[in-house]
N, C-alpha and C. Protein backbone atom coordinates (compact mmCIF):
# COMPACT_ATOMS: atom_id res chain seq x y z
N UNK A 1 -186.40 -31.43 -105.44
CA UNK A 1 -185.73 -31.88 -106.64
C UNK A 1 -184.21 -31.83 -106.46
N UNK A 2 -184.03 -30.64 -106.22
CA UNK A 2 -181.87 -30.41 -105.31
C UNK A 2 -182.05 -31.33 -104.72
N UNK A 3 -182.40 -32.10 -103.23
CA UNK A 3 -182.32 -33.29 -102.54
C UNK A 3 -182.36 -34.61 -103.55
N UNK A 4 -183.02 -34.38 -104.53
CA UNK A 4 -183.13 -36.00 -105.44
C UNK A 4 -182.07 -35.99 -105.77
N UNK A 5 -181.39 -35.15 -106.70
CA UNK A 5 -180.31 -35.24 -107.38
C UNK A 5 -179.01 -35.13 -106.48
N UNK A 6 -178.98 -34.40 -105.39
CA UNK A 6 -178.08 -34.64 -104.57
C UNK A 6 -177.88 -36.03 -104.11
N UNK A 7 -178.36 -36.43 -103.73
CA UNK A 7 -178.72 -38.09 -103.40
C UNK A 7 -178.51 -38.76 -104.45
N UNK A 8 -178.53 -38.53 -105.44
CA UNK A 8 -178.29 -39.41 -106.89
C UNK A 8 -176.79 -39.18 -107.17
N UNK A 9 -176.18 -38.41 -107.30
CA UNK A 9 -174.89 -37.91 -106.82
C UNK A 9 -174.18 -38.63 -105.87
N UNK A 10 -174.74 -38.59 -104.75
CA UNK A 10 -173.76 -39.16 -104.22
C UNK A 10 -173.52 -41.17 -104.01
N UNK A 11 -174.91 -41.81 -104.64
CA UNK A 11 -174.98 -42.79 -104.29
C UNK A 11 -174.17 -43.06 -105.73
N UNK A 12 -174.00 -42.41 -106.90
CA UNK A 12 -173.22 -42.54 -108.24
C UNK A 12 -171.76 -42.40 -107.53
N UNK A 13 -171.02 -41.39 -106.88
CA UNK A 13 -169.56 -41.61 -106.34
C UNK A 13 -169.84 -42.33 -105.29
N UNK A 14 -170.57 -43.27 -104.47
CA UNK A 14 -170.04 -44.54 -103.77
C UNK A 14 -169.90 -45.59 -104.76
N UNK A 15 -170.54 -45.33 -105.78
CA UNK A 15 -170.69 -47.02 -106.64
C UNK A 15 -169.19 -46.93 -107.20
N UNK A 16 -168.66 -45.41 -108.04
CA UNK A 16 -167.50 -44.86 -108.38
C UNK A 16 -166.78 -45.57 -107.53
N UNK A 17 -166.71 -45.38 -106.15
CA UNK A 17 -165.43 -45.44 -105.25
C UNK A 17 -165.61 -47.14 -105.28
N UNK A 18 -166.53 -47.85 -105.06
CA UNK A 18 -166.29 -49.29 -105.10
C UNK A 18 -165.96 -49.63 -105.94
N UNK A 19 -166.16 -49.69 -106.99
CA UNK A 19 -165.64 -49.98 -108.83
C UNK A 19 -164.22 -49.66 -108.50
N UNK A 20 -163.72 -48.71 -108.40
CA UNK A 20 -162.10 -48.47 -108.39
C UNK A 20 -161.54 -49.55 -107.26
N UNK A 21 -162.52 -49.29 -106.52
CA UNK A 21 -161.93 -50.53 -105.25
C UNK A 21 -161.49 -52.03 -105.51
N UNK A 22 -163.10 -52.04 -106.00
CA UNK A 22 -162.66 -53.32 -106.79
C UNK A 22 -161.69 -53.69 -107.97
N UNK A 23 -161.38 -53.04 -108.86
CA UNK A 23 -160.32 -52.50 -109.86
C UNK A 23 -158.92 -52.77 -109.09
N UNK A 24 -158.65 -52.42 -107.91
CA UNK A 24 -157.59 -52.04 -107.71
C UNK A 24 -157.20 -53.70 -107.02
N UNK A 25 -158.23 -54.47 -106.06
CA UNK A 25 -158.15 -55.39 -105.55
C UNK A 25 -157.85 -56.86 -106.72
N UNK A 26 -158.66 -56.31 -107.75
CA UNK A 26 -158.42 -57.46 -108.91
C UNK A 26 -157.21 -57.55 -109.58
N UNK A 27 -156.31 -56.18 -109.58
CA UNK A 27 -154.91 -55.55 -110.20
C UNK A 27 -154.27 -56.44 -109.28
N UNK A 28 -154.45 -56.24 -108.06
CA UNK A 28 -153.18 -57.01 -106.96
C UNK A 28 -153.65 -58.36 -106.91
N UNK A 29 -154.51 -59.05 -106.96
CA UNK A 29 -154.22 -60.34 -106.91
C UNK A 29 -153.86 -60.83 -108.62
N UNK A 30 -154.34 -60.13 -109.29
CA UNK A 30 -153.72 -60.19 -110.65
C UNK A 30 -151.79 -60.60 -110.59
N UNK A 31 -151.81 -59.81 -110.22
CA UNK A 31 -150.38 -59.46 -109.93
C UNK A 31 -149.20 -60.63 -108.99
N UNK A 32 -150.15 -60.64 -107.72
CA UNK A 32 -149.47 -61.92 -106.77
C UNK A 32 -149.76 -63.47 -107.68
N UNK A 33 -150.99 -63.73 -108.55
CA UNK A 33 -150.95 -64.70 -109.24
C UNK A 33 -150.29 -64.75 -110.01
N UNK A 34 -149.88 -63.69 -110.91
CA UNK A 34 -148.53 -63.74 -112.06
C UNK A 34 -147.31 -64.02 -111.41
N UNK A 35 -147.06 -63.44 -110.65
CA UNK A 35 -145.91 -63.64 -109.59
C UNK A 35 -145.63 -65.33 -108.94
N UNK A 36 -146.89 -65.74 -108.39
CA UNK A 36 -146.80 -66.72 -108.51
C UNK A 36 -146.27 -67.97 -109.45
N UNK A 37 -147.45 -67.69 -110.60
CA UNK A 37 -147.05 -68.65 -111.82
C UNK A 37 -145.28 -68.08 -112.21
N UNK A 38 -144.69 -67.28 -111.80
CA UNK A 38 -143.75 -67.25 -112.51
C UNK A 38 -142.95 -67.86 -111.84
N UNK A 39 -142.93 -68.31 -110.59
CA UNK A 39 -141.82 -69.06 -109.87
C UNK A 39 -142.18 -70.57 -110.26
N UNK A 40 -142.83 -71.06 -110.99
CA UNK A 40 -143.21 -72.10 -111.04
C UNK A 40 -142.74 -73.23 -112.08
N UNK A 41 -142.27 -74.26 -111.93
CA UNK A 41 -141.37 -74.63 -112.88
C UNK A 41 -142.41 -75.12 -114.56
N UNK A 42 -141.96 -75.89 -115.12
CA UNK A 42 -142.99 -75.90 -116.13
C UNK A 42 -144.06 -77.64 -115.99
N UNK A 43 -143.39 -78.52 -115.29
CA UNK A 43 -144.05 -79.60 -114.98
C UNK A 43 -145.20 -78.86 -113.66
N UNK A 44 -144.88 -78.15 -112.95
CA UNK A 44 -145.89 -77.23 -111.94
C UNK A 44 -146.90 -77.00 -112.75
N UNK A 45 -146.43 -76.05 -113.47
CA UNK A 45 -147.32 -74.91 -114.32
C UNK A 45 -148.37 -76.19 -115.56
N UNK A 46 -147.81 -77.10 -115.88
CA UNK A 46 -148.91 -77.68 -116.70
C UNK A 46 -150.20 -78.82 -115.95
N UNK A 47 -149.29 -78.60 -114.29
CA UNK A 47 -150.42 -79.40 -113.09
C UNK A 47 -151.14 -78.52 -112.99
N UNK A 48 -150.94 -77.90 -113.18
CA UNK A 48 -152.06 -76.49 -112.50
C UNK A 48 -153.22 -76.32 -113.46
N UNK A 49 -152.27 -75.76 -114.45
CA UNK A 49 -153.54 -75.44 -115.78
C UNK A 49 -154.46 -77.17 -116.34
N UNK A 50 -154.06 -77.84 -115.92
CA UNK A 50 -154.79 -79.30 -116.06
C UNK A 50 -155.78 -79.26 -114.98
N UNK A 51 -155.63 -78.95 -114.16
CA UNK A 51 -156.58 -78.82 -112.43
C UNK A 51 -157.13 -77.51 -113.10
N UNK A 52 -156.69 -76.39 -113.26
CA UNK A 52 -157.68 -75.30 -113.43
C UNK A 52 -158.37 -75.32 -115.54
N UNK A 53 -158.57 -76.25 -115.66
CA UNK A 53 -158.92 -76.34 -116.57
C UNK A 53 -159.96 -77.41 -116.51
N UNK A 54 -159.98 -78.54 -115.64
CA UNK A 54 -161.21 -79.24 -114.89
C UNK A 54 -162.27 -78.40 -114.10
N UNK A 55 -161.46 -77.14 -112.98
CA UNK A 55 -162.55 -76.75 -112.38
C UNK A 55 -163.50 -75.85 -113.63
N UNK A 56 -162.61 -75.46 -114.38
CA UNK A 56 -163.13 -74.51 -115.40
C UNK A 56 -164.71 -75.28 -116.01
N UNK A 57 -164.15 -76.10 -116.22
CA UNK A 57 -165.33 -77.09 -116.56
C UNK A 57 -166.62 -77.26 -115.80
N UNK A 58 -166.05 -77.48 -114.62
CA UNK A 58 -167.38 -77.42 -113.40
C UNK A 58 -167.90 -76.02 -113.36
N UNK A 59 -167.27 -74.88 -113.12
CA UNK A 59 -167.53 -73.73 -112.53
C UNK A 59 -168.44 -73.34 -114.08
N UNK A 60 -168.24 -73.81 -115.07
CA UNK A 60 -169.26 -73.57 -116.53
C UNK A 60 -170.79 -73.20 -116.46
N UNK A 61 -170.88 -74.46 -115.74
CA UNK A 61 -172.26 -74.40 -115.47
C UNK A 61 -173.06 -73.56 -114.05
N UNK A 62 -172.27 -72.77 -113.48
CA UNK A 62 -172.51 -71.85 -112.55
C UNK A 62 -172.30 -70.56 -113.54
N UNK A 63 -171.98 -69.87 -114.43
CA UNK A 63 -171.63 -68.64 -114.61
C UNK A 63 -172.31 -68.45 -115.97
N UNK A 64 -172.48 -67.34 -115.95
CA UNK A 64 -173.46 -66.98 -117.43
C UNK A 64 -172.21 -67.09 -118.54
N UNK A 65 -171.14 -66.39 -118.02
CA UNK A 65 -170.33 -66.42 -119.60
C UNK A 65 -168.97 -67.22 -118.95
N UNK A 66 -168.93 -68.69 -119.49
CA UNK A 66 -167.90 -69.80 -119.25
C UNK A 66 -166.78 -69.12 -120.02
N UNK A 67 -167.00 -68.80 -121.27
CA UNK A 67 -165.85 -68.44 -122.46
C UNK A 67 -165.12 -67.19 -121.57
N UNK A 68 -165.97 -66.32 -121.24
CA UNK A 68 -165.22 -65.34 -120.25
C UNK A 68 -164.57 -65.27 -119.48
N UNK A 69 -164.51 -66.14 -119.01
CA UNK A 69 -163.83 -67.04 -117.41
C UNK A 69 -162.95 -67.40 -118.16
N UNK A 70 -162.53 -68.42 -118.76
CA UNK A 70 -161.94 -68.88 -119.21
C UNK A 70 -160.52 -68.43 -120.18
N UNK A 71 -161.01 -67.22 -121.14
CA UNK A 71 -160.38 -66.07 -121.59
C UNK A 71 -159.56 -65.76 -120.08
N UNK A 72 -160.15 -65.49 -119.28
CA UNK A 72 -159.30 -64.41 -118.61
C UNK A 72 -158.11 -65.57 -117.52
N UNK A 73 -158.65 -66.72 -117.44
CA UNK A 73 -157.65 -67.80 -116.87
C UNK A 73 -156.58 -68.48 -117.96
N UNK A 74 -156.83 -68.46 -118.89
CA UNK A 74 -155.64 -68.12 -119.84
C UNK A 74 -154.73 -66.95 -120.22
N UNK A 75 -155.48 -66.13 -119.97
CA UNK A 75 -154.50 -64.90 -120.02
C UNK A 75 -153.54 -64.76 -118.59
N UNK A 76 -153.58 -65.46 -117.56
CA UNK A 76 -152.56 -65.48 -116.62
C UNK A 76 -152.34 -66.43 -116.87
N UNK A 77 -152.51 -68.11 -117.25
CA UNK A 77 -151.67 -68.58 -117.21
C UNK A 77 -150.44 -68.44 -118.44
N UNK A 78 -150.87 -67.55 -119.64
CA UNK A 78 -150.02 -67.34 -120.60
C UNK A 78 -148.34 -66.36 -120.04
N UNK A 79 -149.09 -65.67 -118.97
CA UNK A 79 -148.27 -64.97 -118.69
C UNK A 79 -146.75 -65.49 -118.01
N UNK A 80 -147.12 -66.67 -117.77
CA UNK A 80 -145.88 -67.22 -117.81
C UNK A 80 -145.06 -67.83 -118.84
N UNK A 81 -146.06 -68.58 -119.49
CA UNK A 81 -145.55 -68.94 -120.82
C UNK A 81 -145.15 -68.11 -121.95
């Protein structure tokens, strides 16, 4: 029973350590994409969100929650605006 739960333990802090991993990997490209959009002039920035607002459309029908996607690709491109 100590061996089950030991083992349950530890396969709970690898999932822990990937979650943060991933957390931390989504923060930095978060980040280089804001960075991005911010050098970007505003005739750029409304090519873009016109193109990522088509794929948005396609990629809809691949993903369980479109509105979710979508939420969160507006929230960087707001960040320039």
């Amino acid at each position: 029973m100590k061996n089950l739960i030991a083992e349950l333990l530890v396969k709970l802090a690898e999932k822990d350590e990937a979650s943060d991993e991933q957390t931390a990997r989504l923060y930095a490209l978060e980040l280089v994409v804001t960075s991005l959009l911010c050098r970007m002039n505003s005739a750029e920035l409304n090519s873009l969100a016109s193109g990522v607002e088509e794929d948005i459309a396609r990629a809809a029908s691949k993903t369980d929650n479109p509105e979710l996607l979508q939420q969160h690709v507006q929230r960087l491109l707001q960040a320039k605006l």
